[in-house]
Structure formats: structure tokens, C-alpha cells
N, C-alpha and C. Protein backbone atom coordinates (compact mmCIF):
# COMPACT_ATOMS: atom_id res chain seq x y z
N UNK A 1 0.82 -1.20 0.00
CA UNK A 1 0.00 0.00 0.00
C UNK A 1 0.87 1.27 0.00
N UNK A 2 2.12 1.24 0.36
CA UNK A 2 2.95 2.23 0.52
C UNK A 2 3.29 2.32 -1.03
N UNK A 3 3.64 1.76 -1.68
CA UNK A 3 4.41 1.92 -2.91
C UNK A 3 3.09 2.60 -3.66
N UNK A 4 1.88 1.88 -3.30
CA UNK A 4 0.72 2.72 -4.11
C UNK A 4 0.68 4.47 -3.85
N UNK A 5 1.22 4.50 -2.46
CA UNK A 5 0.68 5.68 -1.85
C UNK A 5 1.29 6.68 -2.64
N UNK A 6 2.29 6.37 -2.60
CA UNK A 6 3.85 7.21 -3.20
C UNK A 6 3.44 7.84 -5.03
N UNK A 7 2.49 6.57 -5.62
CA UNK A 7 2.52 6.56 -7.09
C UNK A 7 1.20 7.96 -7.10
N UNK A 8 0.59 7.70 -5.78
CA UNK A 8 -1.00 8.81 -6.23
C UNK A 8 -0.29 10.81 -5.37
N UNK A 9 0.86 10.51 -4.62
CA UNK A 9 1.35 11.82 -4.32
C UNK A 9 1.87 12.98 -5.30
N UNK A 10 1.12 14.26 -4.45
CA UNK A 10 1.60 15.18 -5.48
C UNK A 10 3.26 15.59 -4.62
N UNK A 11 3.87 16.09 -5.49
CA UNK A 11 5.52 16.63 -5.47
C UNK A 11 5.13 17.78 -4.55
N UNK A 12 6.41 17.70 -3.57
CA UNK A 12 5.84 18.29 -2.26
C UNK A 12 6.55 19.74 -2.30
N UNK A 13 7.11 19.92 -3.61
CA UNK A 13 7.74 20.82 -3.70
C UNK A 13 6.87 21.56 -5.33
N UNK A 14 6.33 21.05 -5.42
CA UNK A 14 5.85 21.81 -6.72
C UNK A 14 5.07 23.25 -7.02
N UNK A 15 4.94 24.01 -5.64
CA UNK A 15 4.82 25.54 -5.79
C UNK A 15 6.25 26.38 -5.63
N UNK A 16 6.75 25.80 -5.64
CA UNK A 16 8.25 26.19 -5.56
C UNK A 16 8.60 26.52 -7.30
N UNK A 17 7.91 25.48 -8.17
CA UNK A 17 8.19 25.63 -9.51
C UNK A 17 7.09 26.33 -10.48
N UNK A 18 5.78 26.58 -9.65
CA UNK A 18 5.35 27.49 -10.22
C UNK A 18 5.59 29.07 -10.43
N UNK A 19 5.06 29.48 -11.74
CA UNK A 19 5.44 31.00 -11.43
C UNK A 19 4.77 32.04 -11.63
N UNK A 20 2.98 31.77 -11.64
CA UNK A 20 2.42 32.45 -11.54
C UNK A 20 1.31 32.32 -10.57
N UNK A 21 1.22 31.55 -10.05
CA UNK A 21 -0.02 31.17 -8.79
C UNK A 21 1.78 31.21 -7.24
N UNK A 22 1.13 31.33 -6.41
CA UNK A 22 2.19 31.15 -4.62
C UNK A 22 0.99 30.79 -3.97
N UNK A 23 1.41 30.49 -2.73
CA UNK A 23 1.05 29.75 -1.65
C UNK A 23 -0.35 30.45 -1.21
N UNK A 24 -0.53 31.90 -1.36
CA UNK A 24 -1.65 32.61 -1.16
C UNK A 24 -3.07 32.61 -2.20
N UNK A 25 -2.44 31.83 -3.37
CA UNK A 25 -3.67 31.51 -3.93
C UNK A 25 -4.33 30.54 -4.07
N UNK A 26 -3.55 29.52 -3.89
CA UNK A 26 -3.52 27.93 -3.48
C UNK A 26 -4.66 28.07 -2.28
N UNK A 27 -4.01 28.49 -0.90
CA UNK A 27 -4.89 28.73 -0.09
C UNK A 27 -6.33 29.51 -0.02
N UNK A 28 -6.49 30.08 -1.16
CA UNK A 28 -7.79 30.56 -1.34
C UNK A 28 -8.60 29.99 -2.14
N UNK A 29 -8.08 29.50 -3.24
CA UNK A 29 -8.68 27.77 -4.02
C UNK A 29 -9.03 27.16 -3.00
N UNK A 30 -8.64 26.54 -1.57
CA UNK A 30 -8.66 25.87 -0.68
C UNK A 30 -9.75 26.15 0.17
N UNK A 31 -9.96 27.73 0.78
CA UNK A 31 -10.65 27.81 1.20
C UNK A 31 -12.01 27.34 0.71
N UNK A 32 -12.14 27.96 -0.58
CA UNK A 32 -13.26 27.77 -1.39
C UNK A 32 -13.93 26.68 -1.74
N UNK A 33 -13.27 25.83 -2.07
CA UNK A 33 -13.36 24.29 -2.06
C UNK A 33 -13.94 23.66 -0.99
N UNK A 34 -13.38 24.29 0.27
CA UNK A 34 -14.33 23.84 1.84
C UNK A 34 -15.82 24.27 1.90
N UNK A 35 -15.68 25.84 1.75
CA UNK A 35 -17.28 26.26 1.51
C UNK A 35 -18.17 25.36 0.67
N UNK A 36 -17.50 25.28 -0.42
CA UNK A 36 -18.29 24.50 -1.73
C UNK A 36 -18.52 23.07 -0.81
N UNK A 37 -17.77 22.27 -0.03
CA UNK A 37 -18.17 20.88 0.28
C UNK A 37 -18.95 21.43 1.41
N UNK A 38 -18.59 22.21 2.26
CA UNK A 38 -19.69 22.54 3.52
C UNK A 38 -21.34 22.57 2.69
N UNK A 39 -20.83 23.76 1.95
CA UNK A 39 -22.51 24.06 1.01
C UNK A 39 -23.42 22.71 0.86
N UNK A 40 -23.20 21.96 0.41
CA UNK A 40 -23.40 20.45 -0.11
C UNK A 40 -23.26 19.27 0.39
N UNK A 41 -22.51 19.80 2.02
CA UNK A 41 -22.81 18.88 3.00
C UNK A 41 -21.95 17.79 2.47
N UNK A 42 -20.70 17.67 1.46
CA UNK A 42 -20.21 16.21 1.19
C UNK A 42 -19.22 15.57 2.32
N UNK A 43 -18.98 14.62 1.73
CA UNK A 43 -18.12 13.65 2.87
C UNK A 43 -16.99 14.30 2.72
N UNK A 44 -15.66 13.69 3.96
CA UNK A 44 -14.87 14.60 3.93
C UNK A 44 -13.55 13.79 2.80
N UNK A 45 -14.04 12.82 2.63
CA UNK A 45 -12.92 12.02 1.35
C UNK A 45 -13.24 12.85 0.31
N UNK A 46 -13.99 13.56 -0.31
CA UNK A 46 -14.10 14.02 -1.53
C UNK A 46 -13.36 15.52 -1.37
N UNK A 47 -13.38 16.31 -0.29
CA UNK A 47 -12.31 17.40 -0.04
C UNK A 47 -10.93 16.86 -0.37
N UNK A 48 -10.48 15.75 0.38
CA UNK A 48 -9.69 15.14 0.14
C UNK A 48 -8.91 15.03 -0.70
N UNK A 49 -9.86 14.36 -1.74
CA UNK A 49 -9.35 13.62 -2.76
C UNK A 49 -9.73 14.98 -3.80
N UNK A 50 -10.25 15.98 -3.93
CA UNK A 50 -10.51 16.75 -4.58
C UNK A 50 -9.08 18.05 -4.60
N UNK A 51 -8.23 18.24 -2.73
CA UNK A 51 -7.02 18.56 -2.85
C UNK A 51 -5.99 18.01 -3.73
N UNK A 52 -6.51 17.21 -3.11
CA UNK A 52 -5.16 16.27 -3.77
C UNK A 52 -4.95 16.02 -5.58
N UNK A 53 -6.09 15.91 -5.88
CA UNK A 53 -5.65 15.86 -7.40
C UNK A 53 -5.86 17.13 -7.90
N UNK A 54 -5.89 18.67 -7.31
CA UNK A 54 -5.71 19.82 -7.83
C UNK A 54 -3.97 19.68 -7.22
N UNK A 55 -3.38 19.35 -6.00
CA UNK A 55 -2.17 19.69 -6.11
C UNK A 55 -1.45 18.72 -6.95
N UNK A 56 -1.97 17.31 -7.32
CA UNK A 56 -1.17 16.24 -8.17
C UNK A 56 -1.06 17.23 -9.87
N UNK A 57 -2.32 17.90 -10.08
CA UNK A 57 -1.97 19.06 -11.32
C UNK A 57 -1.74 19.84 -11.39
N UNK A 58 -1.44 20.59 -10.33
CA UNK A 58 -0.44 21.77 -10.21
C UNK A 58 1.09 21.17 -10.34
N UNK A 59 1.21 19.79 -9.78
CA UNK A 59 2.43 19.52 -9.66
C UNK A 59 2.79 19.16 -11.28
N UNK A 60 2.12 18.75 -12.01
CA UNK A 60 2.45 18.91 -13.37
C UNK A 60 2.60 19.79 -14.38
N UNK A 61 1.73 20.54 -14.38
CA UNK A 61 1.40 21.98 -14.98
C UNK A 61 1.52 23.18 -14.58
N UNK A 62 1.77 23.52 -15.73
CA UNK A 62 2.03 25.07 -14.88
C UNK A 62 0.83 26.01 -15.20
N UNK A 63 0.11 26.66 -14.28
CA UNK A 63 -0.78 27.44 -14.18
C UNK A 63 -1.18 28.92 -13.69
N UNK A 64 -1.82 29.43 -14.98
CA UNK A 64 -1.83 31.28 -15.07
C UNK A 64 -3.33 31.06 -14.00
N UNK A 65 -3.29 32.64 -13.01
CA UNK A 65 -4.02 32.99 -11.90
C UNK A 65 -5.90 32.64 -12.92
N UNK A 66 -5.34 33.25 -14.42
CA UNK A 66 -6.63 33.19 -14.89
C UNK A 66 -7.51 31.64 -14.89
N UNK A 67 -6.50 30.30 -15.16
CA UNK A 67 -6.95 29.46 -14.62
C UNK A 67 -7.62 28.67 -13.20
N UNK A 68 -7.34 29.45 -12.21
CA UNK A 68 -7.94 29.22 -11.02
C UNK A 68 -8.72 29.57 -10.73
């Protein structure tokens, strides 16, 4: 399960290589994303898993503010 874990992680360094979004917009995507699951009452795996594969594509791509 570990070797799986490793294959679904985003790069723990990958706002470091962006160069138009930082840590302050990330966190406001974030916030927002909570409201949106509060709104709708969802479970908390889908926050989750909904972080996680926005930071697994940030960690790939590089992304303008207009995309967020």
C-alpha cells in the first residue's frame, strides 16, 4: 500500500516551480473548495481527494491565476 501511496502523491515541492499562482492563492482555491463541500454537506474524502488531485496538477502543470 505504501508503494501505491507514493505513485498517487503530489511533489511536495511543486509551488516552488510554479510562477504564476504562490502559496496565497492555493490557499484561497482551498478555502473555497471547503465552503463549496460545507454548502453540499459532502463527505470529507471528496475534499480530500478533490485537494489532492488539484495539487497532483499543479504539480504537473504550470498554471496562469486566470486558470484558477
Amino acid at each position: 500500500m505504501l508503494k501505491k501511496e507514493t505513485k498517487w502523491q503530489a511533489d511536495f515541492m511543486y509551488m516552488n516551480r510554479q510562477e504564476k499562482i504562490d502559496e496565497t492563492c492555493r490557499s484561497t482555491l482551498i478555502d473555497w473548495l471547503v465552503q463549496i463541500h460545507f454548502n453540499f454537506n459532502l463527505m470529507p474524502e471528496t475534499l480530500y481527494l478533490t485537494v489532492n488531485a488539484f495539487d497532483r496538477f499543479c504539480s504537473m502543470v504550470q498554471i496562469s491565476k486566470k486558470e484558477v
